[in-house]
N, C-alpha and C. Protein backbone atom coordinates (compact mmCIF):
# COMPACT_ATOMS: atom_id res chain seq x y z
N UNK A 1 104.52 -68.77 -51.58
CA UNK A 1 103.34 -68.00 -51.29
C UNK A 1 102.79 -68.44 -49.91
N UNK A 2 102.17 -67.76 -49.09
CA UNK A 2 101.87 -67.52 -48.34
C UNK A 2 100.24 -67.84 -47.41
N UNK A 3 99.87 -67.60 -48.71
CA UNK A 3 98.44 -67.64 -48.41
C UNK A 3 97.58 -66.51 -48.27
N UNK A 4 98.09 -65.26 -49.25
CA UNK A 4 97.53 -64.26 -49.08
C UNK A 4 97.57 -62.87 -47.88
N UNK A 5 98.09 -62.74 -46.93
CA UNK A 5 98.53 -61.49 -45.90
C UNK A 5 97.26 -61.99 -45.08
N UNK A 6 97.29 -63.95 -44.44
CA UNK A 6 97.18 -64.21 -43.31
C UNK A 6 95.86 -64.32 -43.07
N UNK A 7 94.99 -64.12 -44.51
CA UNK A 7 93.47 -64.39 -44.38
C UNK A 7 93.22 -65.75 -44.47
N UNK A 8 93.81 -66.61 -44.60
CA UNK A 8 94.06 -68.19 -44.32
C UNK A 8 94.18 -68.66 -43.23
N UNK A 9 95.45 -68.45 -42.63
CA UNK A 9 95.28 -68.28 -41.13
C UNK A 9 94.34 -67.71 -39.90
N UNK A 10 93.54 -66.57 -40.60
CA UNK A 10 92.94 -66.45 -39.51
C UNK A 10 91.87 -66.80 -39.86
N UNK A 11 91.22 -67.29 -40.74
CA UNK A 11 90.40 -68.59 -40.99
C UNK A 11 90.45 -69.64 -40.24
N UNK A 12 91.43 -70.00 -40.06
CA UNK A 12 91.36 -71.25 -39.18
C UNK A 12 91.27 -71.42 -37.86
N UNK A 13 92.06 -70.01 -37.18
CA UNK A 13 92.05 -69.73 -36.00
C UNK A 13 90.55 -69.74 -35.87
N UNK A 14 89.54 -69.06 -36.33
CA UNK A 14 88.37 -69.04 -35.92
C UNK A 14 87.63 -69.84 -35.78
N UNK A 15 87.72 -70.54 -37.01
CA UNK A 15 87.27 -72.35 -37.07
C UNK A 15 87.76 -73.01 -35.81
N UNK A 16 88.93 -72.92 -35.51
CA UNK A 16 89.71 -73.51 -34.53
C UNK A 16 87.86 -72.65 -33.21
N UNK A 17 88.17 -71.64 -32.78
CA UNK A 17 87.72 -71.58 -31.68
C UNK A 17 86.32 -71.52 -31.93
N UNK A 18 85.50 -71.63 -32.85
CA UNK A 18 84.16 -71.97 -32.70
C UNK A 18 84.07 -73.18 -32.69
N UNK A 19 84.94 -73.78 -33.03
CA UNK A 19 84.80 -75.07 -32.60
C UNK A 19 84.85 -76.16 -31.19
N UNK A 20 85.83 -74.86 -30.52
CA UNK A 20 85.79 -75.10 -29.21
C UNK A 20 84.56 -74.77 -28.13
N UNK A 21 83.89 -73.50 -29.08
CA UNK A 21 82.17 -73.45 -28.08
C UNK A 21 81.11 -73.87 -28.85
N UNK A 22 81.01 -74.98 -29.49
CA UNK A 22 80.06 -75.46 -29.18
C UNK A 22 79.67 -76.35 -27.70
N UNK A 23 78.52 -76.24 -28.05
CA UNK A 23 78.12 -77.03 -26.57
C UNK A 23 78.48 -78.13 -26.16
N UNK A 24 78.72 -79.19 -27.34
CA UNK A 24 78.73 -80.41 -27.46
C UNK A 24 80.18 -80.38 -26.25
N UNK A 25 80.99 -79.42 -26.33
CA UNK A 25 82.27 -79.51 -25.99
C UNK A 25 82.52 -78.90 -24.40
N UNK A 26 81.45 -78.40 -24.30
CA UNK A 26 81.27 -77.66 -22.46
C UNK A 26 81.26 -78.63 -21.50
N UNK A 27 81.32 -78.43 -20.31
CA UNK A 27 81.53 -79.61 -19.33
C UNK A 27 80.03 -79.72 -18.88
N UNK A 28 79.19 -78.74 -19.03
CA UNK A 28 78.42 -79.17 -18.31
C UNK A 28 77.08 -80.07 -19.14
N UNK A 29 77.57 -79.88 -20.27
CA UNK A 29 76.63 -80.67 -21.29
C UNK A 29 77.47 -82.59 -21.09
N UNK A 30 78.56 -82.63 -20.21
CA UNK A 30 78.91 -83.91 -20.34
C UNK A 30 78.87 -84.80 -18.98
N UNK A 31 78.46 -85.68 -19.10
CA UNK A 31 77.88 -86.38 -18.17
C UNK A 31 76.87 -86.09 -17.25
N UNK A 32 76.82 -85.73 -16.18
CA UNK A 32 75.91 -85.18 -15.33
C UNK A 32 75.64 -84.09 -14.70
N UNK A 33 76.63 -83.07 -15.35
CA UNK A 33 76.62 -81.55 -15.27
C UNK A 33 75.40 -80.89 -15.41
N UNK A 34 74.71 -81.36 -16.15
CA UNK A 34 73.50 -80.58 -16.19
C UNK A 34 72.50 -80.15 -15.10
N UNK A 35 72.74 -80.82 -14.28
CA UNK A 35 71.69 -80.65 -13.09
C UNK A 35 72.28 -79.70 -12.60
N UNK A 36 73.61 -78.73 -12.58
CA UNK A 36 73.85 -77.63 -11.70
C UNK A 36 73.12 -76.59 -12.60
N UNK A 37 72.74 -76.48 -13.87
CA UNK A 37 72.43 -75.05 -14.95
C UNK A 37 70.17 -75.26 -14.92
N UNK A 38 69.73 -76.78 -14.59
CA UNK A 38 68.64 -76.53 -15.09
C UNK A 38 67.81 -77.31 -13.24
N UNK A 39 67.63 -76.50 -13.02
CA UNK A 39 67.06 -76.60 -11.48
C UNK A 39 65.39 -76.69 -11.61
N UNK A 40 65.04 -77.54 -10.54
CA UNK A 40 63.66 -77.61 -10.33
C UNK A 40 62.84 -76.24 -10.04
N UNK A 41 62.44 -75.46 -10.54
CA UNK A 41 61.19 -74.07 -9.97
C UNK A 41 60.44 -74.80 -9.71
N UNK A 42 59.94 -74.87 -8.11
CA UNK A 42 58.73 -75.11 -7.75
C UNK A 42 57.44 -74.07 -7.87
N UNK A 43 56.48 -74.17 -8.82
CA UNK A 43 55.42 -73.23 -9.09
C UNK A 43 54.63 -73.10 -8.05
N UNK A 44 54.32 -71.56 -7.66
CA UNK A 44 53.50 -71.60 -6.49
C UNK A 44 52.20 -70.94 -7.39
N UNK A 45 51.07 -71.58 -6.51
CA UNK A 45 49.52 -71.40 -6.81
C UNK A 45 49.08 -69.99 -6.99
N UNK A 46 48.66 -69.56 -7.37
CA UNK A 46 48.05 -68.51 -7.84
C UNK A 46 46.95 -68.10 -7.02
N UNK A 47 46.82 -67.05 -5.90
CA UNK A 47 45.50 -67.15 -5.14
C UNK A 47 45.00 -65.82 -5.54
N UNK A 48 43.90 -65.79 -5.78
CA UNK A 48 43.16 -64.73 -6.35
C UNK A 48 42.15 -64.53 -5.19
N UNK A 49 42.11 -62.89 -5.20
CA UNK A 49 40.97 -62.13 -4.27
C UNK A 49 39.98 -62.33 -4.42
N UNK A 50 39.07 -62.49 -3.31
CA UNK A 50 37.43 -63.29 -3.58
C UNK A 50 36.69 -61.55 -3.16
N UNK A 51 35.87 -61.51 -5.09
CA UNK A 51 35.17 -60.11 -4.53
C UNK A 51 33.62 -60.51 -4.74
N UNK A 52 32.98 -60.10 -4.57
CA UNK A 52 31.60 -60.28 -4.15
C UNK A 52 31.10 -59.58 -5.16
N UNK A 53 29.57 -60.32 -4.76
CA UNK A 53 28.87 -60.07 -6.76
C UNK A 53 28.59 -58.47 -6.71
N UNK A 54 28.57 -58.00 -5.79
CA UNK A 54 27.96 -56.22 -5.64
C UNK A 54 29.22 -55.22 -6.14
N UNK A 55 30.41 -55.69 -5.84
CA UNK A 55 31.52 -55.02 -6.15
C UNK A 55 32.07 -55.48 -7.87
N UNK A 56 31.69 -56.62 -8.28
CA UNK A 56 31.99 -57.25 -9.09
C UNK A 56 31.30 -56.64 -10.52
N UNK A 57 29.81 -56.50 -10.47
CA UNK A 57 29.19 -55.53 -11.46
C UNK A 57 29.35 -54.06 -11.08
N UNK A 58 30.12 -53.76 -9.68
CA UNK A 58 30.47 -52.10 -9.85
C UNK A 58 31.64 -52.12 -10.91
N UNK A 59 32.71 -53.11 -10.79
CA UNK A 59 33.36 -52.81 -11.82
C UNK A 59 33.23 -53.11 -12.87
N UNK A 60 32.21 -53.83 -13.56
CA UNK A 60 31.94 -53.98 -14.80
C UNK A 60 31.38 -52.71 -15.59
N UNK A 61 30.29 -52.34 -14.74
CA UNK A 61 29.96 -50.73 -14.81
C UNK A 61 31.00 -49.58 -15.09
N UNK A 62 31.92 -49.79 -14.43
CA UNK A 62 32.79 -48.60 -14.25
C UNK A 62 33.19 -49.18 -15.47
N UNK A 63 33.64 -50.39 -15.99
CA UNK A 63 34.55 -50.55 -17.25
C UNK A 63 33.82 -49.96 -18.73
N UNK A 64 32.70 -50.60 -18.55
CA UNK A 64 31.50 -50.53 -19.42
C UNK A 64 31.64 -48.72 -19.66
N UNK A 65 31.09 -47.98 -18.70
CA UNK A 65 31.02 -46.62 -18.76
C UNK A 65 32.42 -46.03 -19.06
N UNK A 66 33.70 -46.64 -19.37
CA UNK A 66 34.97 -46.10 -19.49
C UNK A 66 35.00 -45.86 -21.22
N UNK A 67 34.19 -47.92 -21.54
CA UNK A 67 34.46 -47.91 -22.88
C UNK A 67 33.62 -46.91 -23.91
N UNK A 68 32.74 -46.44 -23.03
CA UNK A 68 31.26 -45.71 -23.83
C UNK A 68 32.38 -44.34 -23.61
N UNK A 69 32.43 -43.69 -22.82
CA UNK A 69 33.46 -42.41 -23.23
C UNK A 69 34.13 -42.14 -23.93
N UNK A 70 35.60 -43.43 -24.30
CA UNK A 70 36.02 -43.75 -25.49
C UNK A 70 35.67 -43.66 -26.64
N UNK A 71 34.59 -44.49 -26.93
CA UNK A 71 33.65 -44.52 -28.18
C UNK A 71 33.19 -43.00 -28.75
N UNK A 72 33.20 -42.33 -27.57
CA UNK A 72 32.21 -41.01 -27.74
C UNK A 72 33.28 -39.91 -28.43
N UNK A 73 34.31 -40.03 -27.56
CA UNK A 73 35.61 -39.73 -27.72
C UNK A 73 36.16 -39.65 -29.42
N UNK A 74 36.26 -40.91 -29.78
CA UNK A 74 37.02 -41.66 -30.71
C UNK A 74 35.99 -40.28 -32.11
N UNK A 75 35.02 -40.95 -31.68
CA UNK A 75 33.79 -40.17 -32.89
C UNK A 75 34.06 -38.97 -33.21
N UNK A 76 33.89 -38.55 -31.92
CA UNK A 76 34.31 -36.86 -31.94
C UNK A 76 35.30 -36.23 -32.77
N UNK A 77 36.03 -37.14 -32.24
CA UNK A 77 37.73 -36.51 -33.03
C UNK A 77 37.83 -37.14 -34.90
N UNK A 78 36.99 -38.12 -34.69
CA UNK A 78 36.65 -38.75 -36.09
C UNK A 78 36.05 -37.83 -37.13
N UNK A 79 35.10 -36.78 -36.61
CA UNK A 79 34.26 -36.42 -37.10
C UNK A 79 34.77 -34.87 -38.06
N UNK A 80 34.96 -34.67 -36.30
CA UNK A 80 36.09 -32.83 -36.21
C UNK A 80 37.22 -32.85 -37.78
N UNK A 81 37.72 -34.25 -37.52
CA UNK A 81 38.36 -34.04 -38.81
C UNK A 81 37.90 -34.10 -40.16
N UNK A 82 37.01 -35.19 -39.93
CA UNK A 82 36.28 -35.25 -41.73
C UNK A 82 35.76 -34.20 -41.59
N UNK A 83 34.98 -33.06 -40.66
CA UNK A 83 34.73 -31.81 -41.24
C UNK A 83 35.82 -30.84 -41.32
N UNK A 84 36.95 -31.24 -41.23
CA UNK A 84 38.37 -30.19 -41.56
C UNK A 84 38.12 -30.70 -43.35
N UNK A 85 38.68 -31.75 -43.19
CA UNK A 85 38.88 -32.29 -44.61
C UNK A 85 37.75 -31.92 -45.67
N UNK A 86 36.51 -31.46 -45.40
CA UNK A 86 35.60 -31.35 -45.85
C UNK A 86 35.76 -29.62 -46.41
N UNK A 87 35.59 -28.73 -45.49
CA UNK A 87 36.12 -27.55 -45.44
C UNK A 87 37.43 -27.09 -45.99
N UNK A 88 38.73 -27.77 -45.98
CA UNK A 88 39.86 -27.43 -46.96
C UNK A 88 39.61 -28.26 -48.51
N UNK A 89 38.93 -29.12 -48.54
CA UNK A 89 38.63 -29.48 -49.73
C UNK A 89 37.75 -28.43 -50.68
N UNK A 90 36.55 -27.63 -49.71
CA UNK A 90 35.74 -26.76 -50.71
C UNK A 90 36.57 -24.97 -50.60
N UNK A 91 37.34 -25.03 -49.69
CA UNK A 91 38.13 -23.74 -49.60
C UNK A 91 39.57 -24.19 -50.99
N UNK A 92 40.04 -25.70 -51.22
CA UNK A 92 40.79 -25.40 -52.06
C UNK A 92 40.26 -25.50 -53.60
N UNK A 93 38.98 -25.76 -53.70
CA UNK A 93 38.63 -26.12 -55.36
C UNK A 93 37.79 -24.74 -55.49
N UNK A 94 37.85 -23.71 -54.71
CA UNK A 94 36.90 -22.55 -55.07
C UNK A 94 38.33 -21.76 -55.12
């Protein structure tokens, strides 16, 4: 016997080559390889635009007045529907 039509064998073959990638087994995980894959990024500073207090509450305003539209918005369409739902509810029980 055989071992079945080679599902034994290729059992092992696979074993065989996952065994060959693990990391443990790469070159660059051995000895001092590592320094070519994990390099220094030097972080650069972050400089942010200097805006002034007059421009600074214009845009708070503008945000403020964006979110109040929304709100107004949101309701509206909130509403429009509970009076659909309201209206097919007394159009279907009559």
């Amino acid at each position: 016997m055989s071992g079945g039509a080679g599902h034994i064998a290729d059992m092992n073959n696979r074993m065989r080559q996952n065994r060959s990638m693990k990391s443990s087994n790469k070159t660059k995980f051995k000895s001092n390889n590592r320094d070519l894959d994990f390099k220094k990024v030097e972080s650069k500073k972050l400089i942010f635009k200097k805006v002034s207090e007059e421009e600074l509450a214009k845009f708070r305003n503008e945000i403020k007045r964006k979110a109040k539209f929304e709100r107004k918005k949101e309701r509206l369409i909130i509403s429009i529907i509970i009076l659909m739902l309201i209206v097919f509810l007394i159009l279907s029980l009559t």
